[in-house]
C-alpha atoms as a PDB file:
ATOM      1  CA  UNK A   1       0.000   0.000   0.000  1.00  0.00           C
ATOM      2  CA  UNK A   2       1.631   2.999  -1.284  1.00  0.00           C
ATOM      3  CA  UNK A   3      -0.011   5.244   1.423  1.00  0.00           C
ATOM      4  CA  UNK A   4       1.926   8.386   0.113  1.00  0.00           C
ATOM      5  CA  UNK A   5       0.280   8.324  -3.524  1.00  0.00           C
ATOM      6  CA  UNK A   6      -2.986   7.364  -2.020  1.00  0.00           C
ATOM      7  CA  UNK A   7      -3.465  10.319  -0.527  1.00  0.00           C
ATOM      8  CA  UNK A   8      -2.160  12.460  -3.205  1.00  0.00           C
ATOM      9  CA  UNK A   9      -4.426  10.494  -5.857  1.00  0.00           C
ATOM     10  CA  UNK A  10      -7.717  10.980  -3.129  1.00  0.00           C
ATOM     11  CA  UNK A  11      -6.868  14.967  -3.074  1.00  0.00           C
ATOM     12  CA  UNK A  12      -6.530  15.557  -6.386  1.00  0.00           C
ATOM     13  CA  UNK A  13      -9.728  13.417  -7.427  1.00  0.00           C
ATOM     14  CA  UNK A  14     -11.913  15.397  -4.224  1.00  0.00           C
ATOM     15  CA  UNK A  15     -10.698  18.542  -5.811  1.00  0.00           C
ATOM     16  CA  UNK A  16     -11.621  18.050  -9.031  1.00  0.00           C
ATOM     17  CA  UNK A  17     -15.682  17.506  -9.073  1.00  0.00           C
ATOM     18  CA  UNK A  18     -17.929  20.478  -7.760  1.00  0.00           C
ATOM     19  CA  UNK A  19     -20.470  19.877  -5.239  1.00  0.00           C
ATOM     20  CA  UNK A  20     -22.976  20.508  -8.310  1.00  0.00           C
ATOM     21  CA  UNK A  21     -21.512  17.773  -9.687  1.00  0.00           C
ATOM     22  CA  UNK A  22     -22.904  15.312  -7.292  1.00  0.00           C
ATOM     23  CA  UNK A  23     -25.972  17.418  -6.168  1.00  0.00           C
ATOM     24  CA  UNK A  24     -24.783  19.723  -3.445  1.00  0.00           C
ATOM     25  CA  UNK A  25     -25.356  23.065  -2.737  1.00  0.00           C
ATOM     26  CA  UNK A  26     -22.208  24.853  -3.009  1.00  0.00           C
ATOM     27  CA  UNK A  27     -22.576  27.748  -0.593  1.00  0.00           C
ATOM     28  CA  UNK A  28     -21.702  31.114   0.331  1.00  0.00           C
ATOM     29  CA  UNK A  29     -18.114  30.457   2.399  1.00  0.00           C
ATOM     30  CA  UNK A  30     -16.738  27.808   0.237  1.00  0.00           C
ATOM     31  CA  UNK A  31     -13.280  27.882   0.236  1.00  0.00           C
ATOM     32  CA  UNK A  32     -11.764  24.452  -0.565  1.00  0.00           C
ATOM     33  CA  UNK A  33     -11.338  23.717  -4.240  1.00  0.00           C
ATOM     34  CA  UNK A  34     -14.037  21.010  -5.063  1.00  0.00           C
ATOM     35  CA  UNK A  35     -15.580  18.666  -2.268  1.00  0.00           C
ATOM     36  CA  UNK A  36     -14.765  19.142   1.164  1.00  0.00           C
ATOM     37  CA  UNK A  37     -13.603  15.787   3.311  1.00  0.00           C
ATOM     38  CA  UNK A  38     -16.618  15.649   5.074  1.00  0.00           C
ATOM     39  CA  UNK A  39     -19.075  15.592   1.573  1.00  0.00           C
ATOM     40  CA  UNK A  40     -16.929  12.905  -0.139  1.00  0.00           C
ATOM     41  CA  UNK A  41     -16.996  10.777   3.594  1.00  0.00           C
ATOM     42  CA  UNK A  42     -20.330  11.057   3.391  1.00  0.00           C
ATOM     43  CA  UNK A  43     -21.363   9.863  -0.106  1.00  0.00           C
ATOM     44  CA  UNK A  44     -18.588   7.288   0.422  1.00  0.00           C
ATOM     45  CA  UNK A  45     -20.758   6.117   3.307  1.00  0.00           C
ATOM     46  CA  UNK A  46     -17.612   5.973   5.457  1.00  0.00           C
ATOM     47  CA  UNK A  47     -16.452   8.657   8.580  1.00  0.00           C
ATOM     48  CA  UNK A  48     -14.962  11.874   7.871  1.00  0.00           C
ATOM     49  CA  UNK A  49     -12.229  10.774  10.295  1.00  0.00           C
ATOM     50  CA  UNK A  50     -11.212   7.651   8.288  1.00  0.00           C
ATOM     51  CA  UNK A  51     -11.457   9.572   5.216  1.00  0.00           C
ATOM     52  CA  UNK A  52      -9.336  12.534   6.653  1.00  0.00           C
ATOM     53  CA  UNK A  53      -6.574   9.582   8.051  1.00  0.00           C
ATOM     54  CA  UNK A  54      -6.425   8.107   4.401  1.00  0.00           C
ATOM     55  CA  UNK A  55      -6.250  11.472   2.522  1.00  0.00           C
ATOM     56  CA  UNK A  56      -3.221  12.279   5.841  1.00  0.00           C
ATOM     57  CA  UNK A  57      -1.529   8.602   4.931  1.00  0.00           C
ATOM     58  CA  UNK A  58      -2.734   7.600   8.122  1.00  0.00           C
ATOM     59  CA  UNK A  59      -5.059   5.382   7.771  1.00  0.00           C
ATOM     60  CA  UNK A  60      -5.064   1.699   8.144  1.00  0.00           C
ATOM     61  CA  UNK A  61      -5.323  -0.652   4.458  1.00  0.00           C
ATOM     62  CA  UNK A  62      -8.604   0.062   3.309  1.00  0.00           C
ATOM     63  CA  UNK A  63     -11.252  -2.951   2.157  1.00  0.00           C
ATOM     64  CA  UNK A  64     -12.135  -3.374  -1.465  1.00  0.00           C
ATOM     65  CA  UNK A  65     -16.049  -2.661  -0.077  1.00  0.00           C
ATOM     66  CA  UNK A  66     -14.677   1.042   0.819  1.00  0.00           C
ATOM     67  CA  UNK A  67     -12.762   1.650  -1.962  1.00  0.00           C
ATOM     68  CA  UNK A  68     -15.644   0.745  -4.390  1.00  0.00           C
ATOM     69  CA  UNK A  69     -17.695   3.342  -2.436  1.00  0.00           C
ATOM     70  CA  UNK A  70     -14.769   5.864  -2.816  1.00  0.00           C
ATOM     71  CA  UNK A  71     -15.294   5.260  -6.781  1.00  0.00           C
ATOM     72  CA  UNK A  72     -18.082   5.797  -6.810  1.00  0.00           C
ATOM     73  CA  UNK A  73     -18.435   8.823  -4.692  1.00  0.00           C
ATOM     74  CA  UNK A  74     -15.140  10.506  -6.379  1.00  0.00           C
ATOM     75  CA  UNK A  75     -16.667   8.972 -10.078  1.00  0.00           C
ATOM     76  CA  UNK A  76     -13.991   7.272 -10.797  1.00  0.00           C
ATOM     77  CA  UNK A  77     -13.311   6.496 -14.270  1.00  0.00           C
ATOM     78  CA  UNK A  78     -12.620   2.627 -14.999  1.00  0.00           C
ATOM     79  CA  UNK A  79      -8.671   3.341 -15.397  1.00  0.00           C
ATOM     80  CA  UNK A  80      -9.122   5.511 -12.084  1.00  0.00           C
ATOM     81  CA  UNK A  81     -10.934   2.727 -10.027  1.00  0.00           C
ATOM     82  CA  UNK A  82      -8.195   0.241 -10.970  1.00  0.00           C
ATOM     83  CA  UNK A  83      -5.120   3.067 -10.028  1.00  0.00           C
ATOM     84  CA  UNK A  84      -7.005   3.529  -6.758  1.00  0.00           C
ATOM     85  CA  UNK A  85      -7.228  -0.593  -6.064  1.00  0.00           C
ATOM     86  CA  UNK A  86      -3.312  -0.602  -7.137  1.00  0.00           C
ATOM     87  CA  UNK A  87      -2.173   2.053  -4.543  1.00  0.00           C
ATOM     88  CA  UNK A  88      -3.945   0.611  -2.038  1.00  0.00           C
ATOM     89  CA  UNK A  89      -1.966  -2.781  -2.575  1.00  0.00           C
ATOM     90  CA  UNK A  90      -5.747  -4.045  -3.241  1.00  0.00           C
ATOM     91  CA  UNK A  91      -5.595  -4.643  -6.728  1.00  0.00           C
ATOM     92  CA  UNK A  92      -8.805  -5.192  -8.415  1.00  0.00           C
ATOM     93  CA  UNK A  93     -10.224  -8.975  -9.116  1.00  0.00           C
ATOM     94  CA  UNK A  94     -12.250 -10.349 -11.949  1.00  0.00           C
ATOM     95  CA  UNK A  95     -15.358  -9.980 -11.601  1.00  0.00           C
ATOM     96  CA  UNK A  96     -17.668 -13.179  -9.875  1.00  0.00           C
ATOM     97  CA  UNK A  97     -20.345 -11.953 -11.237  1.00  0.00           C
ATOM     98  CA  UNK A  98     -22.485  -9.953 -14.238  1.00  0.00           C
ATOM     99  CA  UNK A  99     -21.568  -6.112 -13.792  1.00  0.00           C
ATOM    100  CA  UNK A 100     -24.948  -3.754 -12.169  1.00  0.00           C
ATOM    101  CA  UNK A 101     -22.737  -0.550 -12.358  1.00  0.00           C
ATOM    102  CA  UNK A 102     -24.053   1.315 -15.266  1.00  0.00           C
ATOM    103  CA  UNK A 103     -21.024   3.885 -16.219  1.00  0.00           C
ATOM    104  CA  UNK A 104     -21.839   7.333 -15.794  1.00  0.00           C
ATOM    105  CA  UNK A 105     -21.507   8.345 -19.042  1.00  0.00           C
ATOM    106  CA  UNK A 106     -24.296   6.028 -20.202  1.00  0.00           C
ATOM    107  CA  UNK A 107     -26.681   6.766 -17.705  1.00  0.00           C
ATOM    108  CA  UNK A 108     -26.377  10.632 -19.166  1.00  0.00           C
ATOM    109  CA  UNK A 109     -26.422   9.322 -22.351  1.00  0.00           C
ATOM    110  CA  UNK A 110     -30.059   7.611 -21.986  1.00  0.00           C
ATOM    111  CA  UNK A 111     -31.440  11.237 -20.630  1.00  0.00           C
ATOM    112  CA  UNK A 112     -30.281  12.828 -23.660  1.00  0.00           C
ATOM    113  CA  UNK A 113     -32.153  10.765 -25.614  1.00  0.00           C
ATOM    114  CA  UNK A 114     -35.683  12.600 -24.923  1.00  0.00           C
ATOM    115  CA  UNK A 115     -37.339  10.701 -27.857  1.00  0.00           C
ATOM    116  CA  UNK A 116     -35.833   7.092 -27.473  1.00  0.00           C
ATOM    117  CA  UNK A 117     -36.857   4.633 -24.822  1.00  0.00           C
ATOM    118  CA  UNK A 118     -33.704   3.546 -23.102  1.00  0.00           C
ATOM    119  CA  UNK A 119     -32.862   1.000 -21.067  1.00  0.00           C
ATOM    120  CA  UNK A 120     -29.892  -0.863 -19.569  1.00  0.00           C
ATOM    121  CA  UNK A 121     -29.565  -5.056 -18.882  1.00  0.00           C
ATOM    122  CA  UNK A 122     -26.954  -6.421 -17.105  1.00  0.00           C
ATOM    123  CA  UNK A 123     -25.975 -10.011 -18.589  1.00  0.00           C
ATOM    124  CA  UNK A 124     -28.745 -11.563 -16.456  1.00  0.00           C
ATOM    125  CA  UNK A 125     -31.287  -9.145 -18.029  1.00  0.00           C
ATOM    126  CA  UNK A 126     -31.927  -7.235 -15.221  1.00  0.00           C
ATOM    127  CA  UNK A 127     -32.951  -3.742 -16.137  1.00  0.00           C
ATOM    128  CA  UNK A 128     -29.825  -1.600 -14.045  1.00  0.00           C
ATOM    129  CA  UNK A 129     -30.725   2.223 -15.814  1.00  0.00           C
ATOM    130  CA  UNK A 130     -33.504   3.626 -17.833  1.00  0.00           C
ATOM    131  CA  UNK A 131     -34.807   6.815 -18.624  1.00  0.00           C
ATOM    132  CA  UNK A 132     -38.446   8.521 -18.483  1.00  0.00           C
ATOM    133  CA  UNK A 133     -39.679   7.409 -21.501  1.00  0.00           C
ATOM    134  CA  UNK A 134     -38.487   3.479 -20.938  1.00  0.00           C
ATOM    135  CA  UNK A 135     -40.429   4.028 -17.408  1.00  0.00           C
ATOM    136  CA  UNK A 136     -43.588   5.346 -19.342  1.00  0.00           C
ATOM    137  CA  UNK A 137     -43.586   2.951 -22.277  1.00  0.00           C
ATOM    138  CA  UNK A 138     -42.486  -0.377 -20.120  1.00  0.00           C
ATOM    139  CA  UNK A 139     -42.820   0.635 -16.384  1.00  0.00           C
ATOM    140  CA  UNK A 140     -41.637   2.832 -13.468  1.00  0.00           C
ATOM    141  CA  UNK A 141     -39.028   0.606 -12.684  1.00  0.00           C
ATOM    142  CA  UNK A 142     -37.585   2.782  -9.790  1.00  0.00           C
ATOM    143  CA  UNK A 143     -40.767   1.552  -7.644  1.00  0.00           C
ATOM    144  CA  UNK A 144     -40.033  -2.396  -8.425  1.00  0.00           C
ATOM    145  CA  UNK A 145     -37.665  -4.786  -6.037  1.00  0.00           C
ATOM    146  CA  UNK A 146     -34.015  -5.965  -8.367  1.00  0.00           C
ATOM    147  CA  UNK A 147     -36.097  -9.364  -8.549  1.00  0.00           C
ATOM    148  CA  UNK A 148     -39.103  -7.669 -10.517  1.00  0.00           C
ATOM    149  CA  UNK A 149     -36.716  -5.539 -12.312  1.00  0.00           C
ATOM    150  CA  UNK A 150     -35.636  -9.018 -13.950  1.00  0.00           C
ATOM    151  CA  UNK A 151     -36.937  -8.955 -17.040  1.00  0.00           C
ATOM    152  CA  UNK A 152     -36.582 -13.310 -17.743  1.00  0.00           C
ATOM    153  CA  UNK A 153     -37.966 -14.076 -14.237  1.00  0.00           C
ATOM    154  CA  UNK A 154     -41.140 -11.543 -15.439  1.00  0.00           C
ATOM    155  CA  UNK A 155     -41.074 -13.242 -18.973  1.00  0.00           C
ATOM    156  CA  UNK A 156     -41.337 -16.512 -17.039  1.00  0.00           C
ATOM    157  CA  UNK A 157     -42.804 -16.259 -13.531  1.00  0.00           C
ATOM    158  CA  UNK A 158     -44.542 -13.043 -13.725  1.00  0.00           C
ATOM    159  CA  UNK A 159     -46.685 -10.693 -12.602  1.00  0.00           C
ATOM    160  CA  UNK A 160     -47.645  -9.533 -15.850  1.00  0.00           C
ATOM    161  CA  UNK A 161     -48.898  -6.260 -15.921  1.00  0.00           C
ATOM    162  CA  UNK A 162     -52.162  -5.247 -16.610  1.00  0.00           C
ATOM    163  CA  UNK A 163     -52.676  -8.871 -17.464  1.00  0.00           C
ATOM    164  CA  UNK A 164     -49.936  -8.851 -20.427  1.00  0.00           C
ATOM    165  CA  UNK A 165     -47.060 -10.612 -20.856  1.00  0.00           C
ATOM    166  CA  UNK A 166     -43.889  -8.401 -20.781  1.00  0.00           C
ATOM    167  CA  UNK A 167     -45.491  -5.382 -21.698  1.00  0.00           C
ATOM    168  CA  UNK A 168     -47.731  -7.388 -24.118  1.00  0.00           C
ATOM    169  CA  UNK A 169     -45.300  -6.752 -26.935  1.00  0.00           C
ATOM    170  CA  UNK A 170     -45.464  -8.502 -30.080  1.00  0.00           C
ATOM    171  CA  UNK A 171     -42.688 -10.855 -29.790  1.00  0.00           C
ATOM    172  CA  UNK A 172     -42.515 -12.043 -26.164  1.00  0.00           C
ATOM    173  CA  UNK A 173     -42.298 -15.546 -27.538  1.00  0.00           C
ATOM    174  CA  UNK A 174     -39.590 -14.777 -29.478  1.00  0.00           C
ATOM    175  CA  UNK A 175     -37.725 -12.684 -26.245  1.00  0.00           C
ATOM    176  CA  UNK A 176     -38.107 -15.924 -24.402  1.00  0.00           C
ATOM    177  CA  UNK A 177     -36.100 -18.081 -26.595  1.00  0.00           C
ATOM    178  CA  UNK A 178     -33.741 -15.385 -26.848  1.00  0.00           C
ATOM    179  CA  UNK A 179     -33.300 -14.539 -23.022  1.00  0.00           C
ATOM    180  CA  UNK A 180     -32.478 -18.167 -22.567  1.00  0.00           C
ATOM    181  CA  UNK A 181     -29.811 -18.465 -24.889  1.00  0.00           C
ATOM    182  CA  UNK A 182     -28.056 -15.157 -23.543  1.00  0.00           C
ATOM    183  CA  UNK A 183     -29.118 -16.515 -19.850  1.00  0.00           C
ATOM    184  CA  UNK A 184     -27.149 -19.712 -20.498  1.00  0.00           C
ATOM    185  CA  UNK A 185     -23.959 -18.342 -21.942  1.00  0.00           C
ATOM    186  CA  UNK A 186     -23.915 -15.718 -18.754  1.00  0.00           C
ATOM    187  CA  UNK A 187     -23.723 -18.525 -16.554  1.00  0.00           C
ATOM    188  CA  UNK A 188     -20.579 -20.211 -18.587  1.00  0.00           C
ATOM    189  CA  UNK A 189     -19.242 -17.108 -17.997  1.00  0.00           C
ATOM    190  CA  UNK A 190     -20.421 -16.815 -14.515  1.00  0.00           C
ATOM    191  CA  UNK A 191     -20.390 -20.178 -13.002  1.00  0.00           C
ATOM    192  CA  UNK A 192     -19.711 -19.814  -9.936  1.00  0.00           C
ATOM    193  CA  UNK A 193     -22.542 -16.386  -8.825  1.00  0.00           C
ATOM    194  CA  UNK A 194     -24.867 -16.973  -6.749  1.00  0.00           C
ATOM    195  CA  UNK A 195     -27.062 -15.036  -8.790  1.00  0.00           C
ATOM    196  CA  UNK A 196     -26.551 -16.191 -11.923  1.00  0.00           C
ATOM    197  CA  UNK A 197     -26.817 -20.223 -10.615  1.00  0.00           C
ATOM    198  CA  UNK A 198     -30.163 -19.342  -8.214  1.00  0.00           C
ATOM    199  CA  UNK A 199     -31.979 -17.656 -10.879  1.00  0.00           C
ATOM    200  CA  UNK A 200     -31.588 -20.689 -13.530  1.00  0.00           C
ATOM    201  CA  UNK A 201     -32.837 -22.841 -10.567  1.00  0.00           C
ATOM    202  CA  UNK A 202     -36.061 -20.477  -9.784  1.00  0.00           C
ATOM    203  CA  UNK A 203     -36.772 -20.469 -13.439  1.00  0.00           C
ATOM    204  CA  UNK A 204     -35.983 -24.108 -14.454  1.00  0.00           C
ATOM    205  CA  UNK A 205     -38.125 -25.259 -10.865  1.00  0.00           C
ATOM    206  CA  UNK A 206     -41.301 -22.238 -11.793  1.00  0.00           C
ATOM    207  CA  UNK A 207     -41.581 -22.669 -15.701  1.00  0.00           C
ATOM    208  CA  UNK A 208     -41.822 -25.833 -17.604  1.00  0.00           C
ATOM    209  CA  UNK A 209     -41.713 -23.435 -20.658  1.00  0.00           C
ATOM    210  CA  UNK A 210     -37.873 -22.089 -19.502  1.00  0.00           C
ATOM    211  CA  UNK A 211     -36.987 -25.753 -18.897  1.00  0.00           C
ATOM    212  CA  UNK A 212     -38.316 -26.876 -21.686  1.00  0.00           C
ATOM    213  CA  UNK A 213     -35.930 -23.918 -23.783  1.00  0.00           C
ATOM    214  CA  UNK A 214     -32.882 -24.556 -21.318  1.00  0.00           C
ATOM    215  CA  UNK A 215     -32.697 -28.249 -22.536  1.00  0.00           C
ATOM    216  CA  UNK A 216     -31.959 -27.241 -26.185  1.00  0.00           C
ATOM    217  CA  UNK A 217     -28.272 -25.829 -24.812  1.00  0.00           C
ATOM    218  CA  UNK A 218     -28.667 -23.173 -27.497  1.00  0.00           C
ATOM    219  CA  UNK A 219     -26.461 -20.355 -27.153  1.00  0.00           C
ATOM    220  CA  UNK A 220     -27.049 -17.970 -30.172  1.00  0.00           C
ATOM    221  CA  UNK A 221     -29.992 -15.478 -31.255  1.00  0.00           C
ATOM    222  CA  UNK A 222     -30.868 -13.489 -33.730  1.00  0.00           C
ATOM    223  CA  UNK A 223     -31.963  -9.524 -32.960  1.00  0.00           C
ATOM    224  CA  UNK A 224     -35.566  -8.418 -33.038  1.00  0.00           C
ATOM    225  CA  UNK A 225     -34.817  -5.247 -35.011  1.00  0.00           C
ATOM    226  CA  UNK A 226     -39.340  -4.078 -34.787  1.00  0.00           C
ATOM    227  CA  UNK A 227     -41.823  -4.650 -32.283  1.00  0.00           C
ATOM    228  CA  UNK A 228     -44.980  -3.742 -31.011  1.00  0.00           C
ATOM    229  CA  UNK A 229     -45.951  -2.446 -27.549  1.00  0.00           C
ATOM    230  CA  UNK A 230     -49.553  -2.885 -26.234  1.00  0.00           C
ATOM    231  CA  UNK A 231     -49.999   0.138 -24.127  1.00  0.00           C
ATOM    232  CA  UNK A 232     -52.749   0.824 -21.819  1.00  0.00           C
ATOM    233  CA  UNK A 233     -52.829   4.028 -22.110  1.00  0.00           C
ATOM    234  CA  UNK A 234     -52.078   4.947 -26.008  1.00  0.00           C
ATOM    235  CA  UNK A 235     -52.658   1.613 -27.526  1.00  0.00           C
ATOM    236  CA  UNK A 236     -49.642  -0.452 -29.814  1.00  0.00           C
ATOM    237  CA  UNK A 237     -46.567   1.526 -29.935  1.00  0.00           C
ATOM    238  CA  UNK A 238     -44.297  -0.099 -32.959  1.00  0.00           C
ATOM    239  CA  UNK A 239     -40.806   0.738 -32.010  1.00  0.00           C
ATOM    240  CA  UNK A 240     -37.506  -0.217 -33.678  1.00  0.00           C
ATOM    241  CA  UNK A 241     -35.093  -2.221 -31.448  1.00  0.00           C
ATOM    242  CA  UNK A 242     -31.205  -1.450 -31.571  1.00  0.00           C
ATOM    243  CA  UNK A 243     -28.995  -3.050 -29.132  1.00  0.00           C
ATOM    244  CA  UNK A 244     -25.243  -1.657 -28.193  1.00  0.00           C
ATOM    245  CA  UNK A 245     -22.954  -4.112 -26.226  1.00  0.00           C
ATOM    246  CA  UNK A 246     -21.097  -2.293 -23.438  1.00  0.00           C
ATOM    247  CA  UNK A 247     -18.151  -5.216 -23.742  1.00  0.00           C
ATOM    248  CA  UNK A 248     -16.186  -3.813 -20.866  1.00  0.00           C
ATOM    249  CA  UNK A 249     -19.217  -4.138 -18.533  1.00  0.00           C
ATOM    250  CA  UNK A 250     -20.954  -7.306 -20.036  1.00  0.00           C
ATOM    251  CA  UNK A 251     -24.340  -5.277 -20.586  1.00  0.00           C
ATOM    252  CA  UNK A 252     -26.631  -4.062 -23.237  1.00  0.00           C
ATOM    253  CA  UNK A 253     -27.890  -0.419 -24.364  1.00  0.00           C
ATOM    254  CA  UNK A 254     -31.671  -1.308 -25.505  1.00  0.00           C
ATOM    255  CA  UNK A 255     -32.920   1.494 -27.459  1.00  0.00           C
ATOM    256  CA  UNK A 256     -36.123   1.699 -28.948  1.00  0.00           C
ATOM    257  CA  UNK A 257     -37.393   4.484 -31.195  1.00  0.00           C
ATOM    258  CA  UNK A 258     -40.248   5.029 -33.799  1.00  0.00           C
ATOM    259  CA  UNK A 259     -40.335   6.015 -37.283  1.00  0.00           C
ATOM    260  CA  UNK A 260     -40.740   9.359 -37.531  1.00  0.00           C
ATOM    261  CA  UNK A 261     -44.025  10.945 -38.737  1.00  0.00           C
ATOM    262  CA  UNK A 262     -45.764   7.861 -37.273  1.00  0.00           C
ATOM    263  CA  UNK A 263     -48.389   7.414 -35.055  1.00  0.00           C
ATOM    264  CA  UNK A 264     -45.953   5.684 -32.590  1.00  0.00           C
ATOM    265  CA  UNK A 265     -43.473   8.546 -32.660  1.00  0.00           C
ATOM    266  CA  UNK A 266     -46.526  10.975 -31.591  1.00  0.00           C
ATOM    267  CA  UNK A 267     -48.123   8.108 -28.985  1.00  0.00           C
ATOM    268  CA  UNK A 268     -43.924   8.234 -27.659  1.00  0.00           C
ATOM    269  CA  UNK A 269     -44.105  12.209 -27.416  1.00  0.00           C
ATOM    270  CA  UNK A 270     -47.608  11.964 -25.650  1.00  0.00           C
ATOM    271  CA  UNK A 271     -45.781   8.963 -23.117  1.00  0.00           C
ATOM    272  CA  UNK A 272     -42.494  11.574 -22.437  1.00  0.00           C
ATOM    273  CA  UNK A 273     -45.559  14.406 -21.151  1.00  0.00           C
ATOM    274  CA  UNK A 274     -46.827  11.667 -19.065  1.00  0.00           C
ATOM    275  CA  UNK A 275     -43.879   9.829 -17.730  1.00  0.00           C
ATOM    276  CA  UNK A 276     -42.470  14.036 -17.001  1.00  0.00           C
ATOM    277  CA  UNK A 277     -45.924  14.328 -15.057  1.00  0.00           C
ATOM    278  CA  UNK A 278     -46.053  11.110 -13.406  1.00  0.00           C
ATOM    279  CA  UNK A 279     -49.694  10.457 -14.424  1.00  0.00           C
ATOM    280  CA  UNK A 280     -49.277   6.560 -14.185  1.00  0.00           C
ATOM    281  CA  UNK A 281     -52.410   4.654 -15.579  1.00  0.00           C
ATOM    282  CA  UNK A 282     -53.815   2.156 -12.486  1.00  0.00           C
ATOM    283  CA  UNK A 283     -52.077  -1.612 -12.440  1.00  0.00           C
END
């Protein structure tokens, strides 16, 4: 642990991001150049003390739990986060398990996409990021539990909303075969998460259908580049489908947009005013 750099590489990173860049006010009688100790101890979830002591090259070896929170709280880029793990003789392992840490840069990316639905799955399919118009077309996914945020355990095991299968778009039959196969190469690549291994077991011991898929060991699927949303509020949305791989992370960018001059790109405009006002349509 190269407690010297440490410190120095801490500094420099606090002093870099503005307290608007992480939502604080800034204040009248600011004097220090960025965050103060005490704001990054806080969003690091750690004591201003042991943050003080490590930023002093006092402080005792720090665990890999605190020094992900540090990332996190200093937004670290990827390069960053692995410096930081090196200096503190901690350097970073391979991950166990699929990735849920959406990069900053793509959550801002999906907000600055006010006419495209946006969402992010991690390798499990688990929806990790979205933006207002994914929560108005699909679902308010900020009010659901990680397991109902699971898009093959809803495909599979439910509750389907308002009575429809995954949204009731057009090719949920299709997205099943498809989940599977990307479900089963995760866990080659994952074989030894808990996640990953329970949530083949839940579906293979709740769905004779996902058993029934699982058995065929297939392992490659083609894209579903249109598809049709049955919305309860505006009726079928027909989208286009584009998927970007985020390689480094092991997840997916789901985008889905409408032709323009249709009547799904003006039942998409109508869904941003609702999803901005929050006027949800009963479950």
């Amino acid at each position: 642990m190269d407690r010297r750099e440490l410190a120095a590489f801490l500094r420099s990173r606090r002093e870099r991001i503005t307290p608007g860049d992480v939502g604080l006010p800034a204040g009248p009688r600011r004097r220090t150049p960025g965050l103060r100790r005490e704001e990054v101890a806080q969003l690091a979830f750690i004591s201003t003390e042991y943050y003080t002591r490590l930023e002093q090259g006092r402080a005792p070896h720090p665990s890999r739990e605190v020094l992900g929170q540090l990332a996190r709280a200093l937004r670290l880029s990827d390069a960053e986060r692995d410096h930081l793990h090196h200096l503190a003789g901690a350097p970073p392992a391979p991950p166990a398990g699929p990735s849920r840490e959406v990069r900053q840069s793509i959550v801002d990316l999906l907000h600055r996409l006010p006419e495209a639905a946006a969402v992010v799955l991690s390798a499990t399919y688990e929806v990790i990021a979205w933006n207002e118009l994914a929560a108005a077309l699909l679902e308010d996914f900020s009010v659901l539990s990680r397991r109902d945020r699971n898009l093959i355990r809803r495909a599979f095991l439910g509750p389907y909303r308002h009575g429809r299968r995954l949204y009731g778009v057009s090719d949920a039959d299709e997205f099943t075969r498809t989940s599977v196969q990307h479900l089963r190469a995760a866990a080659a690549r994952y074989p030894n998460d808990p996640e990953v291994t329970g949530l083949v077991k839940e579906l293979l011991a709740g769905s004779e259908e996902f058993a029934g898929l699982w058995a065929t060991h297939d392992v490659t699927a083609r894209p579903t580049l249109c598809k049709t949303f049955a919305h309860p509020l505006v009726g079928p949305v027909a989208v286009n489908c584009d998927v970007l791989d985020i390689a480094d992370r092991d997840q997916r960018v789901v985008l889905y947009t409408a032709a323009p001059g249709s009547p799904s790109e003006e039942a998409l405009r109508l869904l941003s005013v609702v999803g901005t006002q929050r006027m949800g349509v009963p479950g």
